[in-house]
N, C-alpha and C. Protein backbone atom coordinates (compact mmCIF):
# COMPACT_ATOMS: atom_id res chain seq x y z
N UNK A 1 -11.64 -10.13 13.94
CA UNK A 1 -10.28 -9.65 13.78
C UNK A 1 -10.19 -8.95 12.44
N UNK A 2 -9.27 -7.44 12.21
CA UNK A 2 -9.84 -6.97 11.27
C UNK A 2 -8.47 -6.55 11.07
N UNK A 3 -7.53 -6.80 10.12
CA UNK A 3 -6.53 -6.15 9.67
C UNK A 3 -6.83 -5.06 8.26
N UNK A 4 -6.32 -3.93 8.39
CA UNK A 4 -6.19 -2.92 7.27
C UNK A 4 -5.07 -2.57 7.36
N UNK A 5 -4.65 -2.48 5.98
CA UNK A 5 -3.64 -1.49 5.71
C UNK A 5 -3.70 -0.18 5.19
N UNK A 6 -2.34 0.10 5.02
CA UNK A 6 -2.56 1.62 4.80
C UNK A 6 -3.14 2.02 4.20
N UNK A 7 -3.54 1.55 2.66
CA UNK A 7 -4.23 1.95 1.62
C UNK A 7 -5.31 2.09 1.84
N UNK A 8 -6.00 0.93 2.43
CA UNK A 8 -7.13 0.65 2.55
C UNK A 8 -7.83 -0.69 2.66
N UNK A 9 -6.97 -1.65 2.08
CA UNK A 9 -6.71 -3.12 1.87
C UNK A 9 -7.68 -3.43 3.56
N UNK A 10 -8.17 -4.58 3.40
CA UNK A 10 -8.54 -5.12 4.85
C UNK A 10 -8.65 -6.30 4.76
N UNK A 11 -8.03 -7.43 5.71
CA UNK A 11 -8.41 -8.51 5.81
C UNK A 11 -9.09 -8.73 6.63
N UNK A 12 -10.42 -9.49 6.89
CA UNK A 12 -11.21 -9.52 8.20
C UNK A 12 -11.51 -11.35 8.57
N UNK A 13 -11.43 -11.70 9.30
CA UNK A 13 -11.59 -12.88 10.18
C UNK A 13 -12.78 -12.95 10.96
N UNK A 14 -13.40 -13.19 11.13
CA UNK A 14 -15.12 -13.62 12.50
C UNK A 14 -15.04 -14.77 12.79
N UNK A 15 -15.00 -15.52 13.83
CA UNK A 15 -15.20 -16.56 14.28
C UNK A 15 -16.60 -16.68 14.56
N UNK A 16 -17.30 -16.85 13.48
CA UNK A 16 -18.85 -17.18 14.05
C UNK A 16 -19.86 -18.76 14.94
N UNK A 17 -18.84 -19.62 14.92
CA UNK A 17 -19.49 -20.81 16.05
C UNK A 17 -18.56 -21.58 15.50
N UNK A 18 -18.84 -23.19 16.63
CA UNK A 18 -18.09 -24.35 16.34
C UNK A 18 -18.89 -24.99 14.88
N UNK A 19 -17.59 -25.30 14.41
CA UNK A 19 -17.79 -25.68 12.74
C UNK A 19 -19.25 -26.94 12.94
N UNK A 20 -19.65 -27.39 11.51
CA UNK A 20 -20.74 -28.40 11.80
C UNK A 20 -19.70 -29.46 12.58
N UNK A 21 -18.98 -29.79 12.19
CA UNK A 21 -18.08 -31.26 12.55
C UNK A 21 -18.01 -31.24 13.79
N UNK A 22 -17.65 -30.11 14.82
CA UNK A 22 -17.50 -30.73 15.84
C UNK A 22 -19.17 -29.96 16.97
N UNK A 23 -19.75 -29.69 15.79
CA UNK A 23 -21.51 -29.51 16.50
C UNK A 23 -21.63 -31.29 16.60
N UNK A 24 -21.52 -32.04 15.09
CA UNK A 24 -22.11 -33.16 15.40
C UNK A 24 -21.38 -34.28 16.38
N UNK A 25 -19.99 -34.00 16.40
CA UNK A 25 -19.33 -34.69 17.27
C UNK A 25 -18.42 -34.00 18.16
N UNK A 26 -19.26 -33.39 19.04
CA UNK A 26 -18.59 -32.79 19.88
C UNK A 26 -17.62 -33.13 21.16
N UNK A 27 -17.64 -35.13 21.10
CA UNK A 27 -16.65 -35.20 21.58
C UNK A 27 -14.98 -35.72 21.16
N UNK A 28 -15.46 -35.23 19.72
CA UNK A 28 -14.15 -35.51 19.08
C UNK A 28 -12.86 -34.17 19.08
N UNK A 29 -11.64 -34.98 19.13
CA UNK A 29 -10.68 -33.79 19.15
C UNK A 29 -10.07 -33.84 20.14
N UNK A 30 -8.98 -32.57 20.68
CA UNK A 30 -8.95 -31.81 19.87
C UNK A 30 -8.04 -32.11 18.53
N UNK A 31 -7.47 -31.04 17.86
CA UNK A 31 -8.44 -29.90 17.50
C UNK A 31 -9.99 -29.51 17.24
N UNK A 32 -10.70 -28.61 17.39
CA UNK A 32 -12.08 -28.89 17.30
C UNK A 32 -12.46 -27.85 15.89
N UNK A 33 -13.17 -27.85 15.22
CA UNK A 33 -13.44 -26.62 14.13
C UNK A 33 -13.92 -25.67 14.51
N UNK A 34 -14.13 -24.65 13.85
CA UNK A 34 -14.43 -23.13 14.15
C UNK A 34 -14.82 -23.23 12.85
N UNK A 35 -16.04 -22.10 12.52
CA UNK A 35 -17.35 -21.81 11.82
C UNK A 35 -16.37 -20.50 11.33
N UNK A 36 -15.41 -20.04 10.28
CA UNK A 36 -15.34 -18.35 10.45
C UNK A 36 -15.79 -18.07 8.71
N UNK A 37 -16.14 -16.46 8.91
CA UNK A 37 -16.61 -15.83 8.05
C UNK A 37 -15.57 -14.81 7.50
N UNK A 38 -14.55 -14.60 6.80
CA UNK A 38 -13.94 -13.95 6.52
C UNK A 38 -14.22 -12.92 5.07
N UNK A 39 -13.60 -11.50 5.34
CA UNK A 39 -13.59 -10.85 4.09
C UNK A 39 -12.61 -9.95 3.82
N UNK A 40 -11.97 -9.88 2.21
CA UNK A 40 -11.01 -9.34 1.42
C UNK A 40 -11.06 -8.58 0.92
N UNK A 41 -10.67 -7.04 1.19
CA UNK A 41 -10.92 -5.69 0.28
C UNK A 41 -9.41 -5.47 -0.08
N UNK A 42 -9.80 -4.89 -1.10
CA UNK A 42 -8.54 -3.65 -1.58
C UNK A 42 -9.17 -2.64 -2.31
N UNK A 43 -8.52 -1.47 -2.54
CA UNK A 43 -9.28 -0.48 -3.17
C UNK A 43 -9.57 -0.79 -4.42
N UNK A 44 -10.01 -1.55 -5.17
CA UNK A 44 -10.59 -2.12 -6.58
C UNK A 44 -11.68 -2.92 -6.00
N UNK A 45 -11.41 -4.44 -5.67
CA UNK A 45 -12.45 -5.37 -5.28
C UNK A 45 -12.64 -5.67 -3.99
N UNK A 46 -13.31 -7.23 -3.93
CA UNK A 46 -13.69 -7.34 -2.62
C UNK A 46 -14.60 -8.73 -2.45
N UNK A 47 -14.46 -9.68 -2.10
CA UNK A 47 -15.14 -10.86 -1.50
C UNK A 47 -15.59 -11.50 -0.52
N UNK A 48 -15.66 -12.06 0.09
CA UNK A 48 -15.72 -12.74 1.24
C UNK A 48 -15.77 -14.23 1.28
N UNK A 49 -15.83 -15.27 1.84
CA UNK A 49 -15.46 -16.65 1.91
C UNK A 49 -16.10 -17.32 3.44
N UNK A 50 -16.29 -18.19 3.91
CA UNK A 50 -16.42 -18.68 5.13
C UNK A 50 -16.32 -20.29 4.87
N UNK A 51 -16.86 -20.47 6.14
CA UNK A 51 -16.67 -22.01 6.54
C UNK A 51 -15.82 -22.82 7.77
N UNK A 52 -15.67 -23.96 7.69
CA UNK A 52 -14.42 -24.63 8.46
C UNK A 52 -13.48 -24.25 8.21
N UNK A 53 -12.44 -22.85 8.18
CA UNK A 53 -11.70 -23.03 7.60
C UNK A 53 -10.37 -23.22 8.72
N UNK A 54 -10.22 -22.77 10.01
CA UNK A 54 -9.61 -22.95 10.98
C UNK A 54 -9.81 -24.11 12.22
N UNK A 55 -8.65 -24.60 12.78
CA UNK A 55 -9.87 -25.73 13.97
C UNK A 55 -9.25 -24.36 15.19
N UNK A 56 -9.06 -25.12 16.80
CA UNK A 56 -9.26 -24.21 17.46
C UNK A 56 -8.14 -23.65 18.50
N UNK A 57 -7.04 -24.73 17.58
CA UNK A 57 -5.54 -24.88 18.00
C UNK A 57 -4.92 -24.10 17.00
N UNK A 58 -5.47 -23.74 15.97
CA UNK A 58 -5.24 -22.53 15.04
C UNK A 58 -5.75 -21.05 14.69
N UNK A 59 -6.73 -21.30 15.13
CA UNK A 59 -7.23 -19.76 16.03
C UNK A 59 -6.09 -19.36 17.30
N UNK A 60 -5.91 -20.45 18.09
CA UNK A 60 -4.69 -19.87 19.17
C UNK A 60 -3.64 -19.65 18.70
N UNK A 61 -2.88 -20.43 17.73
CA UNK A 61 -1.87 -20.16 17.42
C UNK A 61 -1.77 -18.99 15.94
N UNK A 62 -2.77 -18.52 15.31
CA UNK A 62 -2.75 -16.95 14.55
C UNK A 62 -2.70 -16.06 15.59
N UNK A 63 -3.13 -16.22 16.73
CA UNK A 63 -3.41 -14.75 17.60
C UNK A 63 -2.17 -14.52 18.40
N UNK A 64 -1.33 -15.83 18.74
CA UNK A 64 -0.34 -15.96 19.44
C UNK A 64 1.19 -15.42 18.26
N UNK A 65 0.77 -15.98 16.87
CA UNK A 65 1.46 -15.59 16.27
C UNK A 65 1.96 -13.93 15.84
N UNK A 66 0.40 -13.24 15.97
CA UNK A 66 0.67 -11.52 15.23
C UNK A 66 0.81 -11.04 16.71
N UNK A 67 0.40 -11.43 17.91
CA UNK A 67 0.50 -11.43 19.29
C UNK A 67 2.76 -10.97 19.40
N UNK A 68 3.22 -11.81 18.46
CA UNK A 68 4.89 -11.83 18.56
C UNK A 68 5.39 -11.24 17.60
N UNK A 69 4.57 -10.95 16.49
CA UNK A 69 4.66 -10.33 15.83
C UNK A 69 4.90 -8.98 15.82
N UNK A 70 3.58 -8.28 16.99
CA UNK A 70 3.61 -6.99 17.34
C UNK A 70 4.83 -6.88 18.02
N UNK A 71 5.06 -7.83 18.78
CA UNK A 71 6.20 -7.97 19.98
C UNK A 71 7.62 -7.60 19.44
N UNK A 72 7.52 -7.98 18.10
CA UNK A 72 9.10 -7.89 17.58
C UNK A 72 9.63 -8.99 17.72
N UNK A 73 8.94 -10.30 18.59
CA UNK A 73 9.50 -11.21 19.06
C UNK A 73 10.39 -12.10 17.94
N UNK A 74 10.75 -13.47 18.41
CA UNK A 74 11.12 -14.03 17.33
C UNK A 74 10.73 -15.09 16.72
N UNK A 75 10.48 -15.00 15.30
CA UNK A 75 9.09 -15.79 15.31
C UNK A 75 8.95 -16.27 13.84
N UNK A 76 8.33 -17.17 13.52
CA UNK A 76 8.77 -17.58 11.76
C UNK A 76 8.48 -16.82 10.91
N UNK A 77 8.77 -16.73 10.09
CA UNK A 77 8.12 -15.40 9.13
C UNK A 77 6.72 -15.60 8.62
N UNK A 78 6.34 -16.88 8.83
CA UNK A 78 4.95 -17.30 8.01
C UNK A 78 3.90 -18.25 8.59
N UNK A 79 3.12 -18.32 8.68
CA UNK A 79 2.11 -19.30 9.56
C UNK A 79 1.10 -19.95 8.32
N UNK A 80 1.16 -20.94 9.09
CA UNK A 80 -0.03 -21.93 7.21
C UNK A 80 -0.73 -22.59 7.98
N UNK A 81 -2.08 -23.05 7.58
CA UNK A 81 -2.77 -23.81 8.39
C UNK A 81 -3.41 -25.08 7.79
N UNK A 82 -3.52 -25.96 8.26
CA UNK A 82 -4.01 -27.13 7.81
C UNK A 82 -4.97 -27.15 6.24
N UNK A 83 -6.14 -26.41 6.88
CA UNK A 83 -6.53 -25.55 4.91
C UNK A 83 -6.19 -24.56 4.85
N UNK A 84 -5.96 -24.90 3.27
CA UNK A 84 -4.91 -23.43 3.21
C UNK A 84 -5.71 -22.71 2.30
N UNK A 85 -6.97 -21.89 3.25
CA UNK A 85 -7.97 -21.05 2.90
C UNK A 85 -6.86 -20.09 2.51
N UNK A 86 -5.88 -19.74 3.43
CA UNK A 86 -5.59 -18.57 4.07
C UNK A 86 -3.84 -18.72 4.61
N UNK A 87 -2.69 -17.84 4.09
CA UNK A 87 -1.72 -17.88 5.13
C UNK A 87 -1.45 -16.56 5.10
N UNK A 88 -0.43 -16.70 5.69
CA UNK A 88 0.60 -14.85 6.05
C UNK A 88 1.97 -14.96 6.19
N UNK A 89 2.12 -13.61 5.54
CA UNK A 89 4.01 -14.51 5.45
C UNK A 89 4.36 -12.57 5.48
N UNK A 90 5.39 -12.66 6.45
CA UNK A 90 5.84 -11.07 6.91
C UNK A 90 7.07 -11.10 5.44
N UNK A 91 7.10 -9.80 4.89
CA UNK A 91 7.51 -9.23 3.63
C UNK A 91 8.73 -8.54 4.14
N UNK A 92 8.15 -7.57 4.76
CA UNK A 92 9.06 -6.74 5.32
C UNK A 92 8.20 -6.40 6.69
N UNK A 93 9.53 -5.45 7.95
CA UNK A 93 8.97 -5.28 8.77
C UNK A 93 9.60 -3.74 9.28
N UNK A 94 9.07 -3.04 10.45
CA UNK A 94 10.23 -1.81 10.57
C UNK A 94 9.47 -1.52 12.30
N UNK A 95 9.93 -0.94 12.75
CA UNK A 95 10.15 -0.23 14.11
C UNK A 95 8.69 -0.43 14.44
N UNK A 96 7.85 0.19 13.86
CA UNK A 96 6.20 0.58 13.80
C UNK A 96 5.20 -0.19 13.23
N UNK A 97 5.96 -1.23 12.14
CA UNK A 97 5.28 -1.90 10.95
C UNK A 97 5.57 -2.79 10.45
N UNK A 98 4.82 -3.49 10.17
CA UNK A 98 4.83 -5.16 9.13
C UNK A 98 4.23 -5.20 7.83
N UNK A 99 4.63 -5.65 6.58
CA UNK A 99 4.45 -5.28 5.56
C UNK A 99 3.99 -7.08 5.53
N UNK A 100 2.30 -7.68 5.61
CA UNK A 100 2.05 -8.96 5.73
C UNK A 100 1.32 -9.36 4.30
N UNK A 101 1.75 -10.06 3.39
CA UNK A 101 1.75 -10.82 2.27
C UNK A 101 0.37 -11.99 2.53
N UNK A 102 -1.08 -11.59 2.58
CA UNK A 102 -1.63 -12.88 2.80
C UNK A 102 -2.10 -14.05 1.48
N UNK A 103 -1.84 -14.85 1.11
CA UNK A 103 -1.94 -15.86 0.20
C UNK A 103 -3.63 -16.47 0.66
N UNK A 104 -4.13 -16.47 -0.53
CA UNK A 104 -5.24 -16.76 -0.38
C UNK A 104 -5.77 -18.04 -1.47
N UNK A 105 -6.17 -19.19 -1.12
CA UNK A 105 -5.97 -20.04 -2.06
C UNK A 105 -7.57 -21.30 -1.50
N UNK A 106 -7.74 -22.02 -2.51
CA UNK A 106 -8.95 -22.52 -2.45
C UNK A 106 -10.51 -21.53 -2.28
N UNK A 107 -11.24 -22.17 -1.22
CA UNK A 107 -12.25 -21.06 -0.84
C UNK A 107 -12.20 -19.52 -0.36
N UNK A 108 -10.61 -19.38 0.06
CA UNK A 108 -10.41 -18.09 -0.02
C UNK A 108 -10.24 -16.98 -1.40
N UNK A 109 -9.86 -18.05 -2.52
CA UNK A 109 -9.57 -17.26 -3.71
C UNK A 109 -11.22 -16.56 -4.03
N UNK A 110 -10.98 -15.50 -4.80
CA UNK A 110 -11.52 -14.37 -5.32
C UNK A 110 -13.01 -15.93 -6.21
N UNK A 111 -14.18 -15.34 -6.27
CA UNK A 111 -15.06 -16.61 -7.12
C UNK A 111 -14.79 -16.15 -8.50
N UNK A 112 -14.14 -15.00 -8.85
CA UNK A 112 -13.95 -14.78 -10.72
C UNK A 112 -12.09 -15.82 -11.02
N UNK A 113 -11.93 -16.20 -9.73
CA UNK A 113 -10.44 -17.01 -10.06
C UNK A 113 -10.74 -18.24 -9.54
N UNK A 114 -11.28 -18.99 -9.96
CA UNK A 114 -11.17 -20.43 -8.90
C UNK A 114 -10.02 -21.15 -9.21
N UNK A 115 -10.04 -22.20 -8.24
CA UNK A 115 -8.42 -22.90 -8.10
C UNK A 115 -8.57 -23.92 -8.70
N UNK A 116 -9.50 -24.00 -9.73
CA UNK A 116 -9.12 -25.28 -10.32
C UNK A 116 -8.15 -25.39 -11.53
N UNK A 117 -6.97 -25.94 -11.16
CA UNK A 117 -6.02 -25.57 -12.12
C UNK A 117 -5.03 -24.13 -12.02
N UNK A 118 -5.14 -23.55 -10.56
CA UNK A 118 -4.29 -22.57 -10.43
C UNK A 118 -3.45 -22.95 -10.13
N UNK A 119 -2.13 -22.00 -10.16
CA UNK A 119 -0.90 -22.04 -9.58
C UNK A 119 -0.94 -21.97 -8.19
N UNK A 120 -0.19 -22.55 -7.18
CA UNK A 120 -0.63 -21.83 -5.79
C UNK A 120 0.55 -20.71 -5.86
N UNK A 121 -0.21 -19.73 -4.91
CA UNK A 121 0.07 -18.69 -4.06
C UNK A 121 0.77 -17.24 -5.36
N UNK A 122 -0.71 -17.79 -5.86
CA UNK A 122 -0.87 -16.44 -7.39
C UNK A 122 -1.99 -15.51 -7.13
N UNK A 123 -2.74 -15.90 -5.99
CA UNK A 123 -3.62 -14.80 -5.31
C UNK A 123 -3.24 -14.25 -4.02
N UNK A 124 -3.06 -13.03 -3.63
CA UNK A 124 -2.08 -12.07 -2.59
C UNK A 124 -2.87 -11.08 -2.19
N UNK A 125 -2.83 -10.35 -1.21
CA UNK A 125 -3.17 -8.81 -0.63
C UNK A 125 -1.69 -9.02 -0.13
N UNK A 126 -1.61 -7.68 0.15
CA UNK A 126 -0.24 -7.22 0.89
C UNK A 126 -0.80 -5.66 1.74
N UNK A 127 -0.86 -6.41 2.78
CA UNK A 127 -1.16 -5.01 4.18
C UNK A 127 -0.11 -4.56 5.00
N UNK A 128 0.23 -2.89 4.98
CA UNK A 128 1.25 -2.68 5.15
C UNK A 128 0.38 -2.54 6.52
N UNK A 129 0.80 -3.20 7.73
CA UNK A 129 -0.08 -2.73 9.30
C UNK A 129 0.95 -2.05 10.69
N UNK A 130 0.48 -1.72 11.25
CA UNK A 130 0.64 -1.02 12.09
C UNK A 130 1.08 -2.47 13.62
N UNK A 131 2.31 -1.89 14.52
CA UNK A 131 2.13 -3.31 15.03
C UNK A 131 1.25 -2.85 16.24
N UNK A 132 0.74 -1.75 16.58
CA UNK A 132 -0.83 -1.54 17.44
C UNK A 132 -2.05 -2.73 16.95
N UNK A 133 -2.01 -2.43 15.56
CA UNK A 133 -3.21 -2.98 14.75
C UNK A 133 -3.12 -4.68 15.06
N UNK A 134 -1.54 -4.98 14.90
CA UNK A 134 -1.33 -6.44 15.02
C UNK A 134 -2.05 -6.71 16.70
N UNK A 135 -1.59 -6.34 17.43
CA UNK A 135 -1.78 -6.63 18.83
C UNK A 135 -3.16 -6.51 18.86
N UNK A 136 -3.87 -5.31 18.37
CA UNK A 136 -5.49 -5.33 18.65
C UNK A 136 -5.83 -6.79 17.31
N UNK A 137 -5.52 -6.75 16.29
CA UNK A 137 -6.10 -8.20 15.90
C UNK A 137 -5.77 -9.80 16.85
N UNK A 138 -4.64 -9.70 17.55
CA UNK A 138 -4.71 -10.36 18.36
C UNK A 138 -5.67 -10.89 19.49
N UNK A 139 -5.61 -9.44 20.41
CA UNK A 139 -6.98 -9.79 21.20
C UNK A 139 -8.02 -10.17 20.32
N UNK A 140 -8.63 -9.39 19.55
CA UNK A 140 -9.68 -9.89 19.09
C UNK A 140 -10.02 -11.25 18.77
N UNK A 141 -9.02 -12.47 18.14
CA UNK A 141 -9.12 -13.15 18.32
C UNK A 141 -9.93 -14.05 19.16
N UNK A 142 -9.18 -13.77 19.99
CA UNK A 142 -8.96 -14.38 21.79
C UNK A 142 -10.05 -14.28 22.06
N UNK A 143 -10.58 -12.97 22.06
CA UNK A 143 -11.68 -11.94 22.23
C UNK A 143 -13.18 -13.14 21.80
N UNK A 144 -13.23 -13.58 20.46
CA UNK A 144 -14.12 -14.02 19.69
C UNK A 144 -14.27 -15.36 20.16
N UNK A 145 -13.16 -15.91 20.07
CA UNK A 145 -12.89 -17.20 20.73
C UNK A 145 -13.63 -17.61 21.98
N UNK A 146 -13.36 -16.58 23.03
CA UNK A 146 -13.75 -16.83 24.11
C UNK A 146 -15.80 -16.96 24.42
N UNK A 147 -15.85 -16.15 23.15
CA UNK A 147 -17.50 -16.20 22.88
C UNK A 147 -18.01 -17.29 22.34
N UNK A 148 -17.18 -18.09 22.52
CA UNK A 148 -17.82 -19.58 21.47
C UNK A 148 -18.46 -20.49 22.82
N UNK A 149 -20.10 -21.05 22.56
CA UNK A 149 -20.50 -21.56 23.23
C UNK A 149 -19.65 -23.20 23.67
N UNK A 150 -19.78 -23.00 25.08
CA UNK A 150 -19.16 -24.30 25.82
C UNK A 150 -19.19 -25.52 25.19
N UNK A 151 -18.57 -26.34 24.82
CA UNK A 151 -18.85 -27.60 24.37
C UNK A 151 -19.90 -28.57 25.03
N UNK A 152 -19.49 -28.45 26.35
CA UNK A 152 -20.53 -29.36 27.49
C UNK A 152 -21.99 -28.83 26.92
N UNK A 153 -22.70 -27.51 26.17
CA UNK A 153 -24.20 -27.55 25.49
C UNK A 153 -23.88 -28.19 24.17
N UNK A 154 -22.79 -28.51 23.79
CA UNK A 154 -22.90 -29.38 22.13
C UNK A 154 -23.31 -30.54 23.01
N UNK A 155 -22.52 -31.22 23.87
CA UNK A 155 -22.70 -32.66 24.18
C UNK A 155 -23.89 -32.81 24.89
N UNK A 156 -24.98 -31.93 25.24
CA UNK A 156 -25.64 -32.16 26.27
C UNK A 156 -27.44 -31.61 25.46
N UNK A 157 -26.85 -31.21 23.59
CA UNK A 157 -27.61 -31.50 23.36
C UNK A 157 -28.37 -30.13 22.60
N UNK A 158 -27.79 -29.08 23.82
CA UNK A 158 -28.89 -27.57 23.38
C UNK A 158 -27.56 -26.97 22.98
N UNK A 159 -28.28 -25.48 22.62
CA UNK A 159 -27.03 -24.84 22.54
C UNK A 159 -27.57 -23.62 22.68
């Protein structure tokens, strides 16, 4: 899932496999973890981060969220997730566009800012997006999700 904004700014999301936790106990849950690899540009810098940072009831509910988002629907202004690698909080919005504020805190913060001893929600991008862009980060989601090997090969051993 790849949000950019106008400038150039990009937030990117990968769901790359089920997190270790629920490799080793795959019959725990749900929620189950997700493995993602995410990365942060703006036209100056740029990082990246990964890990557990989503389980798999929060992968559905980000995609369902910019999913209503695009929609115009009606919908909270902000979504937070259990770690708060990562949230989004709509700024402003208009006919065509969402102006999305993402807060980036713990393993998501920048490695020249670590959080020890930060303020929260003193590290930001702000992507002005397109609500096409929202809807295609949506599928994608879904999209990635759906590529995640079956649980029945965690429990059965292979994968």
């Amino acid at each position: 899932m790849l949000l950019r904004g106008r400038d150039g700014s990009e937030f990117e999301i990968a769901i790359v496999d089920w997190g270790g936790s629920t490799k080793a106990y795959p019959d725990e849950g749900p929620p189950r973890w997700v493995d993602v690899r995410s990365k942060v540009s703006t036209p100056t810098v740029g990082w990246t981060f990964g890990g557990e940072c989503l389980d798999d009831e929060e992968v559905e509910a980000l995609s369902s969220w910019l999913q209503a988002v695009a929609d115009r629907a009606e919908v909270e202004s902000k979504i937070e997730f259990a770690e708060p690698y990562f949230s989004f909080h709509i700024v402003d919005s208009s006919e065509n566009g969402v102006n999305l504020r993402i807060y980036l805190e713990l393993r998501g913060r920048p490695p020249w800012s670590p959080s020890i001893e930060a303020p929260r929600r003193d590290v930001w991008i702000d992507l002005e997006v397109s609500r096409h862009d929202l809807r295609n980060a949506a599928s994608a989601l879904k999209e990635e999700t759906s590529r995640l090997p079956p649980l029945e090969t965690l429990r059965s051993g292979r994968k």
